[in-house]
C-alpha atoms as a PDB file:
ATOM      1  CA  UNK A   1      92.354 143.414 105.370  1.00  0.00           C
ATOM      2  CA  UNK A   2      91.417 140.407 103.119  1.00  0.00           C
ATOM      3  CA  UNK A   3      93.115 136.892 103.707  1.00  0.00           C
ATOM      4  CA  UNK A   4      92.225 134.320 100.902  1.00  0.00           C
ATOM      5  CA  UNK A   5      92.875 130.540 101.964  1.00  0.00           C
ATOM      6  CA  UNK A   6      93.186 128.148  99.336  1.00  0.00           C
ATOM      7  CA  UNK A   7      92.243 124.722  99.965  1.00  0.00           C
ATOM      8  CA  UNK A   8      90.739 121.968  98.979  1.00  0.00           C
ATOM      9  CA  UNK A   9      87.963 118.813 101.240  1.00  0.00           C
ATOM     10  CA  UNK A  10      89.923 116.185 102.202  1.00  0.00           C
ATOM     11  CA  UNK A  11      93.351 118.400 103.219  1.00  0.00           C
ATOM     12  CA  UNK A  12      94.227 118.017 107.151  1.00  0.00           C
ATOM     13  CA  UNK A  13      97.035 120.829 106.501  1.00  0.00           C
ATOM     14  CA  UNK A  14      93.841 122.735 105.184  1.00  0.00           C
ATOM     15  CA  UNK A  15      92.106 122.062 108.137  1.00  0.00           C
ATOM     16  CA  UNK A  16      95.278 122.800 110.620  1.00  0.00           C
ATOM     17  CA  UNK A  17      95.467 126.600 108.841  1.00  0.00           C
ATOM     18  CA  UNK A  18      91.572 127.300 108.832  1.00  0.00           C
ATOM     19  CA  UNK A  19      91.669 126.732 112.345  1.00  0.00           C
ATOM     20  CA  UNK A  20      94.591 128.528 113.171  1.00  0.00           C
ATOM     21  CA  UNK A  21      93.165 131.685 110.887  1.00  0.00           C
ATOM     22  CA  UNK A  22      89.567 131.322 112.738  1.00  0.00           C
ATOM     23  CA  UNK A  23      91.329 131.516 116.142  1.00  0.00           C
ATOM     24  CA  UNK A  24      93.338 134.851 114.876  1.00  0.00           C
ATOM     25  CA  UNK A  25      90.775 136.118 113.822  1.00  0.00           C
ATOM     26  CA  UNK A  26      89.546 136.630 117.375  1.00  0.00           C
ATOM     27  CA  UNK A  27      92.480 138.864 117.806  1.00  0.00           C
ATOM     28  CA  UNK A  28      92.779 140.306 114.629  1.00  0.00           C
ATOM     29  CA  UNK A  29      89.925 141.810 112.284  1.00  0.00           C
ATOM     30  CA  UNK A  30      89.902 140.688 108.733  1.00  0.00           C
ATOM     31  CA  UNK A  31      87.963 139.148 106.192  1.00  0.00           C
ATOM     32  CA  UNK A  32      88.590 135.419 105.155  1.00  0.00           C
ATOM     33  CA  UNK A  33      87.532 134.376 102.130  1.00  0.00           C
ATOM     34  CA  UNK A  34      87.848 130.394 101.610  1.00  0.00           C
ATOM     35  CA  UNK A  35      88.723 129.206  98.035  1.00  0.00           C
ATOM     36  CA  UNK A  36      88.160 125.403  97.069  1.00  0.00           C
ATOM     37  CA  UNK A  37      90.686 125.003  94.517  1.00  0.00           C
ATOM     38  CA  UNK A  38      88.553 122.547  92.666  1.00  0.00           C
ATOM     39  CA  UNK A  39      86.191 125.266  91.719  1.00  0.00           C
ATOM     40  CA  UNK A  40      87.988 126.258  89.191  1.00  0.00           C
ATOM     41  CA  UNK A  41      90.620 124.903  86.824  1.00  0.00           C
ATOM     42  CA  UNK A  42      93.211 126.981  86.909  1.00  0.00           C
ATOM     43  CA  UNK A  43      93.372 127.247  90.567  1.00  0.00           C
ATOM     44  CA  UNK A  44      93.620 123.529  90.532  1.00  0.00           C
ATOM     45  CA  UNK A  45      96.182 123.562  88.024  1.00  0.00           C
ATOM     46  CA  UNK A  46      98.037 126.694  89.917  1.00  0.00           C
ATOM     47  CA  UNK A  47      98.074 124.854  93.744  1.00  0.00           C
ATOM     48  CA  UNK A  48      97.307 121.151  93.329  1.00  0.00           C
ATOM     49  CA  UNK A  49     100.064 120.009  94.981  1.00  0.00           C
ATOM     50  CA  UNK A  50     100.545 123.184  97.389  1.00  0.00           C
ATOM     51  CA  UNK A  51      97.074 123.445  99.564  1.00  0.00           C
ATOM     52  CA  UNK A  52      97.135 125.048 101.870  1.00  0.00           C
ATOM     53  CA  UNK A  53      97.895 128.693 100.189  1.00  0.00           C
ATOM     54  CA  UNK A  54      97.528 131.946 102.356  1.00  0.00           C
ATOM     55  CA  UNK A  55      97.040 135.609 100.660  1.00  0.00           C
ATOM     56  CA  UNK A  56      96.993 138.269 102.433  1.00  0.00           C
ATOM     57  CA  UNK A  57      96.273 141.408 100.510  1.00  0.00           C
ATOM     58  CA  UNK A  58      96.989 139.300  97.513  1.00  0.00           C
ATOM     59  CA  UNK A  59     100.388 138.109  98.896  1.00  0.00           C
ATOM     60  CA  UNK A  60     101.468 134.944  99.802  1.00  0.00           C
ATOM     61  CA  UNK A  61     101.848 134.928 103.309  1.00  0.00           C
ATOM     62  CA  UNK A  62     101.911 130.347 104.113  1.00  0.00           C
ATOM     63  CA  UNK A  63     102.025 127.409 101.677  1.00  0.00           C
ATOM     64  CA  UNK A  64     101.163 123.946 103.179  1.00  0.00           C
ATOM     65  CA  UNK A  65     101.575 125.229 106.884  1.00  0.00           C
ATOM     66  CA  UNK A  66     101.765 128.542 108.861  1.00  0.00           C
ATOM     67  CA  UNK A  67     105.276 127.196 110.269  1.00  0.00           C
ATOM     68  CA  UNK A  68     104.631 130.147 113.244  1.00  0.00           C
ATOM     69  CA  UNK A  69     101.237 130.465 113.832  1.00  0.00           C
ATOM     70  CA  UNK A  70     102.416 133.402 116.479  1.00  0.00           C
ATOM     71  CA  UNK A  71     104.913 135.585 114.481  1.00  0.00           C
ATOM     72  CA  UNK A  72     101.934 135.247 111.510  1.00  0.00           C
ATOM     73  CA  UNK A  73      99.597 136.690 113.687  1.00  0.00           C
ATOM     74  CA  UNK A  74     101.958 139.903 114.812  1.00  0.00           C
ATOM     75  CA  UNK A  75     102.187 140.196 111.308  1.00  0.00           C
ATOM     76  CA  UNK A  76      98.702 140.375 110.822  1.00  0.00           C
ATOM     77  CA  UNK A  77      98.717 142.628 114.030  1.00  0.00           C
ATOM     78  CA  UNK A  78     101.068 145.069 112.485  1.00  0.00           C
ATOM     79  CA  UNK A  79      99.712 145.048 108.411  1.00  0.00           C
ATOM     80  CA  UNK A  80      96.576 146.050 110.262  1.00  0.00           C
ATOM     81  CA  UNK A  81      97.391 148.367 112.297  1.00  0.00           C
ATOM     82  CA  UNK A  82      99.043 150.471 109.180  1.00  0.00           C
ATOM     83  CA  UNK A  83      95.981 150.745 107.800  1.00  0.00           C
ATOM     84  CA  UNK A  84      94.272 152.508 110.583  1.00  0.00           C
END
Protein backbone atom coordinates (compact mmCIF):
# COMPACT_ATOMS: atom_id res chain seq x y z
CA UNK A 1 0.00 0.00 0.00
CA UNK A 2 1.41 3.46 -1.03
CA UNK A 3 0.37 6.69 0.98
CA UNK A 4 1.65 9.97 -0.71
CA UNK A 5 1.70 13.10 1.75
CA UNK A 6 1.77 16.34 0.25
CA UNK A 7 3.32 19.06 2.04
CA UNK A 8 5.27 21.71 2.04
CA UNK A 9 8.60 23.28 5.07
CA UNK A 10 7.15 25.60 7.12
CA UNK A 11 3.40 23.73 7.51
CA UNK A 12 2.68 22.70 11.36
CA UNK A 13 -0.59 20.84 9.94
CA UNK A 14 2.19 19.11 7.74
CA UNK A 15 4.07 18.31 10.57
CA UNK A 16 0.87 17.18 12.85
CA UNK A 17 -0.03 14.44 9.79
CA UNK A 18 3.68 13.20 9.19
CA UNK A 19 3.75 12.38 12.65
CA UNK A 20 0.57 10.88 12.99
CA UNK A 21 1.38 8.67 9.57
CA UNK A 22 5.02 7.72 11.11
CA UNK A 23 3.31 6.51 14.33
CA UNK A 24 0.72 4.28 12.08
CA UNK A 25 3.00 3.13 10.41
CA UNK A 26 4.18 1.11 13.39
CA UNK A 27 0.91 -0.63 13.20
CA UNK A 28 0.30 -0.67 9.75
CA UNK A 29 2.80 -1.58 6.78
CA UNK A 30 2.96 0.80 3.92
CA UNK A 31 5.09 2.88 1.99
CA UNK A 32 5.11 6.77 2.49
CA UNK A 33 6.28 8.71 0.00
CA UNK A 34 6.67 12.59 1.05
CA UNK A 35 5.95 15.18 -1.73
CA UNK A 36 7.16 18.92 -1.24
CA UNK A 37 4.70 20.66 -3.23
CA UNK A 38 7.20 23.28 -4.19
CA UNK A 39 9.02 20.80 -6.29
CA UNK A 40 7.03 21.15 -8.84
CA UNK A 41 4.64 23.71 -10.29
CA UNK A 42 1.73 22.19 -10.78
CA UNK A 43 1.59 20.57 -7.49
CA UNK A 44 2.00 24.00 -6.10
CA UNK A 45 -0.57 25.34 -8.21
CA UNK A 46 -2.92 22.05 -7.48
CA UNK A 47 -2.56 22.25 -3.26
CA UNK A 48 -1.16 25.66 -2.31
CA UNK A 49 -3.64 26.49 -0.12
CA UNK A 50 -4.63 22.75 0.94
CA UNK A 51 -1.22 21.14 2.56
CA UNK A 52 -1.52 18.80 4.09
CA UNK A 53 -2.94 16.25 1.23
CA UNK A 54 -3.12 12.40 1.97
CA UNK A 55 -3.32 9.65 -1.01
CA UNK A 56 -3.71 6.54 -0.38
CA UNK A 57 -3.59 4.31 -3.40
CA UNK A 58 -3.98 7.49 -5.31
CA UNK A 59 -7.09 8.57 -3.30
CA UNK A 60 -7.57 11.27 -1.18
CA UNK A 61 -7.88 10.00 2.10
CA UNK A 62 -7.12 13.86 4.57
CA UNK A 63 -6.75 17.49 3.43
CA UNK A 64 -5.26 19.93 6.05
CA UNK A 65 -5.83 17.40 9.02
CA UNK A 66 -6.57 13.65 9.62
CA UNK A 67 -9.76 14.88 11.72
CA UNK A 68 -9.59 10.95 13.30
CA UNK A 69 -6.30 9.91 13.43
CA UNK A 70 -7.93 6.40 14.87
CA UNK A 71 -10.81 5.57 12.42
CA UNK A 72 -7.87 6.56 9.55
CA UNK A 73 -5.79 4.04 10.82
CA UNK A 74 -8.66 1.06 10.85
CA UNK A 75 -9.00 2.18 7.52
CA UNK A 76 -5.61 1.66 6.71
CA UNK A 77 -5.96 -1.63 8.83
CA UNK A 78 -8.74 -2.88 6.68
CA UNK A 79 -7.47 -1.51 2.82
CA UNK A 80 -4.53 -3.62 3.88
CA UNK A 81 -5.71 -6.39 4.95
CA UNK A 82 -7.76 -6.84 1.43
CA UNK A 83 -4.82 -7.04 -0.21
CA UNK A 84 -3.40 -9.98 1.55
Amino acid sequence: MIVEFYGRQGCHLCDEVREELLGMREVVEFELREIDIRSDPALFARYRYDVPVVLVDGMEWARHRIVDPAGFEERLERQAAERR
